[in-house]
Protein backbone atom coordinates (compact mmCIF):
# COMPACT_ATOMS: atom_id res chain seq x y z
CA UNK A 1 -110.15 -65.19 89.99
CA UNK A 2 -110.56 -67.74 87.57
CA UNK A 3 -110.42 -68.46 83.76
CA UNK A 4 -113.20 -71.03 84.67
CA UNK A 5 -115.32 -68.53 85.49
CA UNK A 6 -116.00 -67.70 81.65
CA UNK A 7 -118.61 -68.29 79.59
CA UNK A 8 -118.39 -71.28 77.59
CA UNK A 9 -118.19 -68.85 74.28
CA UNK A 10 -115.48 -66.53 75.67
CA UNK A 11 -113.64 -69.81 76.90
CA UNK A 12 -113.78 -71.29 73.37
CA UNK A 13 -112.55 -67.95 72.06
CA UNK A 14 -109.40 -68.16 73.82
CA UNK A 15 -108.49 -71.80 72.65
CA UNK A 16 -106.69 -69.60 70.01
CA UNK A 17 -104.19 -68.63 72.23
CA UNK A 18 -101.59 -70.59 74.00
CA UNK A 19 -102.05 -71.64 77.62
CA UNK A 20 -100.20 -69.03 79.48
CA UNK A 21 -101.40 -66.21 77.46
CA UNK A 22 -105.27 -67.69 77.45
CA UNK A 23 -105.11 -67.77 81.28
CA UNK A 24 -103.56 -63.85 81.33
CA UNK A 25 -106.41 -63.03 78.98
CA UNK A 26 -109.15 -65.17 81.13
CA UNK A 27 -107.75 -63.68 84.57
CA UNK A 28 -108.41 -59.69 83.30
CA UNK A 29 -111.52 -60.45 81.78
CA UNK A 30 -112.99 -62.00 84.89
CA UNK A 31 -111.91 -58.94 86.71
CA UNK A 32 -113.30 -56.76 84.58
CA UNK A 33 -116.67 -58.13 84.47
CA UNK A 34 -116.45 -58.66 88.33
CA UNK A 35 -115.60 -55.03 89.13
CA UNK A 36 -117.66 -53.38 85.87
CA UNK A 37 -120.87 -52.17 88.14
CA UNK A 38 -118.88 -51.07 91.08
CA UNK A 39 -115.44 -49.61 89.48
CA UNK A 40 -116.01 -49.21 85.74
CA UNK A 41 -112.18 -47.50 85.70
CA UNK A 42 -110.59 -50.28 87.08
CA UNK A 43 -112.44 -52.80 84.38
CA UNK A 44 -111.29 -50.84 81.90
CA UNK A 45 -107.93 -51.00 82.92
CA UNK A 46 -108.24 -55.03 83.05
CA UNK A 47 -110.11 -54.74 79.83
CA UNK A 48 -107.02 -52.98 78.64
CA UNK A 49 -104.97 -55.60 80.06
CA UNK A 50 -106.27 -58.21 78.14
CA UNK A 51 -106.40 -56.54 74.96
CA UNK A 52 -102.49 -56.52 75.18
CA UNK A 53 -102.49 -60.49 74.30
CA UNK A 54 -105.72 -61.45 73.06
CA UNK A 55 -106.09 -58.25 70.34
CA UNK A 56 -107.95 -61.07 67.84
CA UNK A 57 -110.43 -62.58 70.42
CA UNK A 58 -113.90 -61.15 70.40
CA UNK A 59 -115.17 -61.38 73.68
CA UNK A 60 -112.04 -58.92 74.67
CA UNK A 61 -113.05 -56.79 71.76
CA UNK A 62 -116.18 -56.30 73.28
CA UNK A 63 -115.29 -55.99 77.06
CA UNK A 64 -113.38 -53.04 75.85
CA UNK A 65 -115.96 -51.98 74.06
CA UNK A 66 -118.47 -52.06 76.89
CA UNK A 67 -116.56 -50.49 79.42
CA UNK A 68 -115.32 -47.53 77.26
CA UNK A 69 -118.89 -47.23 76.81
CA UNK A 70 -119.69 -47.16 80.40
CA UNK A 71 -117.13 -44.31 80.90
CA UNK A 72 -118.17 -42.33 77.77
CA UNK A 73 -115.33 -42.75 75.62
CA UNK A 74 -117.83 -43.60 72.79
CA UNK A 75 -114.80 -43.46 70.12
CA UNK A 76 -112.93 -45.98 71.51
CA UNK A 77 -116.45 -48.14 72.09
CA UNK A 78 -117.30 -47.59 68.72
CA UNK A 79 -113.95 -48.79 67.27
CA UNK A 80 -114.23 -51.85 69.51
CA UNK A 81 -117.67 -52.74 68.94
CA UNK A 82 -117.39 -52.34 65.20
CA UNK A 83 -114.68 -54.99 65.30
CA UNK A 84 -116.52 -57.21 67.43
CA UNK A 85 -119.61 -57.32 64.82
CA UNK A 86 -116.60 -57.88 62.48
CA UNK A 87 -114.78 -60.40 63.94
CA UNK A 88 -118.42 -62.49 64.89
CA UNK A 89 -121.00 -61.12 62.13
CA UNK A 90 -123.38 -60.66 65.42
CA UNK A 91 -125.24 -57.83 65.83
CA UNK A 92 -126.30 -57.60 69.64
CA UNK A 93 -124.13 -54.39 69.94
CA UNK A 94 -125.92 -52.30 67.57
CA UNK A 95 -127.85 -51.00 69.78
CA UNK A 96 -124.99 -49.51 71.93
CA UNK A 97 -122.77 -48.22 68.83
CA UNK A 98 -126.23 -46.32 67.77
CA UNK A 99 -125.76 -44.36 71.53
CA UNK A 100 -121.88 -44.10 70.90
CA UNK A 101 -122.80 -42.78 67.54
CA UNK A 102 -125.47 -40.26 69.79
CA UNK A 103 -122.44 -39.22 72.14
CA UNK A 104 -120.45 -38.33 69.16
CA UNK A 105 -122.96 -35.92 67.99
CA UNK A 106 -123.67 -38.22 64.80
CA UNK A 107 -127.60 -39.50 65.57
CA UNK A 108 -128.55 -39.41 62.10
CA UNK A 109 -125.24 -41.86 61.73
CA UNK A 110 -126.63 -43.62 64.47
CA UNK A 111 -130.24 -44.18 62.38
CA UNK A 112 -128.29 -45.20 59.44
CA UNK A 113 -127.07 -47.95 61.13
CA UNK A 114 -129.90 -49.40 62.80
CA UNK A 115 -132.03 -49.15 59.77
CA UNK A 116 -128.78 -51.20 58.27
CA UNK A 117 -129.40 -54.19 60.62
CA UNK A 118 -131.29 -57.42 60.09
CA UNK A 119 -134.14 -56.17 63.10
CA UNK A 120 -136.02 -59.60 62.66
CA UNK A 121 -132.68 -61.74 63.63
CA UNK A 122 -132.33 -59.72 67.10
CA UNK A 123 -133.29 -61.63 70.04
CA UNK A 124 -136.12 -59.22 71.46
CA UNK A 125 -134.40 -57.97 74.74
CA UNK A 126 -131.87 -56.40 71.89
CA UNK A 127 -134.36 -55.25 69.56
CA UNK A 128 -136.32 -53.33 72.21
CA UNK A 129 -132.53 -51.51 73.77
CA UNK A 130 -132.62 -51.03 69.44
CA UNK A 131 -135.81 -48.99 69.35
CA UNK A 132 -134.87 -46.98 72.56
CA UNK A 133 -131.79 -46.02 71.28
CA UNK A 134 -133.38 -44.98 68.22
CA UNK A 135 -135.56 -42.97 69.86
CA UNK A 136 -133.33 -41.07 71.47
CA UNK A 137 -131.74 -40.91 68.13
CA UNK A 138 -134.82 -39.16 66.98
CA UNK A 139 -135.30 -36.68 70.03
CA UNK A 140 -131.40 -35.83 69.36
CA UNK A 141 -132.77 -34.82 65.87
CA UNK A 142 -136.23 -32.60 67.48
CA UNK A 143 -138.05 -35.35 65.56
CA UNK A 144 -140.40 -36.55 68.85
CA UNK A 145 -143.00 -37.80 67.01
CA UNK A 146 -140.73 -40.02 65.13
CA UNK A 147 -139.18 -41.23 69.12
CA UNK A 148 -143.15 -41.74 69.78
CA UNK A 149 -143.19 -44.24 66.81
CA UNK A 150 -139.68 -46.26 67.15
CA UNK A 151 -141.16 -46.80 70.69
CA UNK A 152 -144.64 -48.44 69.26
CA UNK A 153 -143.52 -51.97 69.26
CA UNK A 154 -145.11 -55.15 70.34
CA UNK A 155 -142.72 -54.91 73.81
CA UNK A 156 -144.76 -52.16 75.18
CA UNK A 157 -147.35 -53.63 76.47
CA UNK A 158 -148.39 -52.54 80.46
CA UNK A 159 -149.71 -55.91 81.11
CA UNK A 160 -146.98 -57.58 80.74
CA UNK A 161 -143.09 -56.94 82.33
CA UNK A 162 -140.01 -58.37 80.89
CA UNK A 163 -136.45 -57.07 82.09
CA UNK A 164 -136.66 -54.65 79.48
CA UNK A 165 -139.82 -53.84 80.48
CA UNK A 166 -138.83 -50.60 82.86
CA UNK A 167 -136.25 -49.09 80.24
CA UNK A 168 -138.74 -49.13 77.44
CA UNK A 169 -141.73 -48.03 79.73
CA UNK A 170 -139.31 -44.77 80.84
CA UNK A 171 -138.26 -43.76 77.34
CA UNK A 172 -141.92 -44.07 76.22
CA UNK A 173 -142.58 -41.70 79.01
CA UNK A 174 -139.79 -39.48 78.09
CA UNK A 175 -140.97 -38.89 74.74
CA UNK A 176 -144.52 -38.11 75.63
CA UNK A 177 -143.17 -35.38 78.18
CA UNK A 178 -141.47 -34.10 75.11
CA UNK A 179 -144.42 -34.06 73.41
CA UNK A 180 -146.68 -32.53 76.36
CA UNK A 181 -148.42 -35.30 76.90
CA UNK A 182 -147.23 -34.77 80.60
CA UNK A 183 -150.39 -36.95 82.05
CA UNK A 184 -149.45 -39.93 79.80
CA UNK A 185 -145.62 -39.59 80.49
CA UNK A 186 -146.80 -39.59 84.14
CA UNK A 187 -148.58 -43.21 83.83
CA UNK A 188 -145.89 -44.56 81.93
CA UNK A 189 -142.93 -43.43 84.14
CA UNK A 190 -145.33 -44.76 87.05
CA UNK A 191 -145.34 -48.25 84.74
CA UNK A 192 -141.83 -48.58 84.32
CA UNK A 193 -141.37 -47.97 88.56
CA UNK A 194 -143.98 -50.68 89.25
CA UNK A 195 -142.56 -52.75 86.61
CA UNK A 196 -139.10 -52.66 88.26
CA UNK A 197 -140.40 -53.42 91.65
CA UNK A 198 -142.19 -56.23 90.43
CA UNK A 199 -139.07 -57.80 88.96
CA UNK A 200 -137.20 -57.17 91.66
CA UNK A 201 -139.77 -59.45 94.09
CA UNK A 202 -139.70 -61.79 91.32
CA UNK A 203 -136.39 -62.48 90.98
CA UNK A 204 -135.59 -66.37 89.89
CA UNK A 205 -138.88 -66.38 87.99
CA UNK A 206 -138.57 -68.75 84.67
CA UNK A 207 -137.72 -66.29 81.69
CA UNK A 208 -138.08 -62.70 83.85
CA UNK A 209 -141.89 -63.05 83.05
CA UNK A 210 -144.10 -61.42 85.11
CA UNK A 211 -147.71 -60.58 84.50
CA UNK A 212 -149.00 -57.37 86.12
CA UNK A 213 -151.55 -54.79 85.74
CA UNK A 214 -150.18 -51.22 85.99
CA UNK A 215 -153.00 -48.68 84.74
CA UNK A 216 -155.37 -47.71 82.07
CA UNK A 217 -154.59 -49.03 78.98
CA UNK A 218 -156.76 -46.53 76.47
CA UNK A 219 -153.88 -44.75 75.81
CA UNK A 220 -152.18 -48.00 74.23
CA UNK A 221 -152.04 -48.85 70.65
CA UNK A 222 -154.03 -51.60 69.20
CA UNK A 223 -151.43 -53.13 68.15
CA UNK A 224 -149.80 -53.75 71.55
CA UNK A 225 -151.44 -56.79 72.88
CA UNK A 226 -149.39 -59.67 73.84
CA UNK A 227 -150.47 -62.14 71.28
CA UNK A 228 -147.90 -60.34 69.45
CA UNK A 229 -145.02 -60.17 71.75
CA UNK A 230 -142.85 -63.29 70.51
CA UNK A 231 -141.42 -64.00 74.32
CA UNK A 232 -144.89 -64.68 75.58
CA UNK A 233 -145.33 -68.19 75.60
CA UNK A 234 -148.58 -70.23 75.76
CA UNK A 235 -147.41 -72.11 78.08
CA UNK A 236 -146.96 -69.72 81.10
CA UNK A 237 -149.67 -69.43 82.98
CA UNK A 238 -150.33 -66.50 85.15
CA UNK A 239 -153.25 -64.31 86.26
CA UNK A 240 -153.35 -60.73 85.30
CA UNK A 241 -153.62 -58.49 88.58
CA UNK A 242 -157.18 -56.21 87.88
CA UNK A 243 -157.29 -52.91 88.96
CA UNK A 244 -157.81 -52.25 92.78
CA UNK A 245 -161.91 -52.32 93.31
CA UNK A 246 -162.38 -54.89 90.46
CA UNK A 247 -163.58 -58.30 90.94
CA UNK A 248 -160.36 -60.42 91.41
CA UNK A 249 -158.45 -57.59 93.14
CA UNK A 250 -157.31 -58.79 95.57
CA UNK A 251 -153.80 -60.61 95.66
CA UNK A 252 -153.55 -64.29 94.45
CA UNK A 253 -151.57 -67.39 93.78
CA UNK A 254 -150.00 -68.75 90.71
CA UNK A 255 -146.70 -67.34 88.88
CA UNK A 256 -147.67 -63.90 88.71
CA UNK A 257 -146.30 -61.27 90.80
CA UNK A 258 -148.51 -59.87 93.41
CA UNK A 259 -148.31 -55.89 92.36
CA UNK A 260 -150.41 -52.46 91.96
CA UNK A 261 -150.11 -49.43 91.39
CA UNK A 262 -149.29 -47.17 93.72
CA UNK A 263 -149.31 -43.43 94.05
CA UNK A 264 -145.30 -43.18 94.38
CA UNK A 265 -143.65 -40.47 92.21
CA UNK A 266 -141.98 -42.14 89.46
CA UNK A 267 -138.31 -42.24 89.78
CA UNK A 268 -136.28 -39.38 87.49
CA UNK A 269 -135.96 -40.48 84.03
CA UNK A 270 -132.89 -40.20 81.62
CA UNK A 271 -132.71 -38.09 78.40
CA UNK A 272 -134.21 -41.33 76.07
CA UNK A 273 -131.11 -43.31 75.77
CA UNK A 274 -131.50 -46.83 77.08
CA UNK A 275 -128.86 -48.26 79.65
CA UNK A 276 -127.68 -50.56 77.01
């Protein structure tokens, strides 16, 4: 356990504070992101802990934040969260304090304040968790053709899988279920599995970029090509995996990840909200 182990931001935040109390602060938030995926309790607690002596440093505002989150105290998340945005004029929260707005039973709050936001100035792994949540703003409302549409951005595009990709894929398939689209929701969900599996072998890859082919794309928008996904750059090269049969099929080198679909049933899905 060491204060080293910060970030070079939350390190900087805690020049503010003299040397014993910065390394009481540094020691609890360490812990707490160390133990946050396995004991979300117990990060709280060090969470907690650190809020007792750095109450004006932002990174602890936002460990709090997070891990109240986590345990679905979206009051106290909200609270924090809003004074992190305050305390930084950053916005890569938002899209959690629309869900914490969601678990309060406010989702028309929770629209409000997305529409509020700068969209354009979110790095894009943010702004797509920012449409998701939306959307499940929307299905909170019984407005699922609205969820359709906050889910219609350049990101979804099955050619192409990001880290977000799987999250985004999912909640696009939730929404068409809702609709009764069930055979659409079915390729989707299927999307977002193979999308996750391919990540997964392609862990260490430059940028999470990995170019697959996951379906039939005629139920895609137009719009949804990857000349206007902003992450994509020219420089990457990798081959795009054709469907099984197709000239090219079979597995090849390069930076792409070898993948197909397969005929596994998609893993369940959640309710719309992102994991955020």
């Amino acid at each position: 356990m060491e204060p080293k182990q910060l970030d070079r931001i939350a390190r900087r935040d805690l020049t503010t504070l003299d040397k014993a109390e910065a390394e009481f602060v540094a020691n609890h938030l360490v812990m707490a992101a160390r133990l946050i995926d396995d004991d979300v309790e117990l990060a709280h607690q060090h969470a907690l802990a650190a809020l007792h002596k750095g109450s004006r440093i932002p990174v602890v505002r936002e460990t709090l934040g997070i891990t109240a989150y986590l345990r679905g105290d979206f009051a106290l998340a909200l609270r924090e969260l809003r004074t992190h945005r305050r305390l930084t004029g950053k916005d890569v929260n938002v899209p959690m304090m629309v869900d914490c707005e969601r678990g309060l039973g406010r989702p028309q709050r929770g629209i409000e304040l997305a529409r509020s936001t700068k969209v354009d100035s979110l790095d894009t792994g943010v702004r797509v968790e920012l449409a998701i949540a939306l959307s499940g703003a929307r299905l909170d409302l019984e407005q699922p053709d609205r969820a359709l549409l906050e889910l219609q951005i350049p990101e979804l595009n099955p050619n192409l899988a990001f880290s977000y990709s799987p999250a985004l894929f999912d909640a696009y398939a939730v929404v068409l279920d809702e609709l009764g689209r069930s055979d659409e929701a079915a390729i989707w969900g299927n999307r977002a599995h193979v999308a996750a599996r391919a990540l997964a072998e392609a862990e260490g890859a430059p940028d999470d970029i990995v170019v697959v082919d996951i379906g039939d794309d005629d139920d895609v928008s137009p719009d949804l090509n990857p000349e206007l996904n902003p992450d994509v750059s020219p420089d990457v090269s990798a081959d795009i995996i054709p469907e099984p049969g197709e000239p090219g099929s079979e597995p090849g080198s390069g930076n792409s990840a070898p993948m197909v679909s397969d005929s596994e049933t998609p893993e369940p899905r959640g309710d719309g909200a992102g994991d955020l």
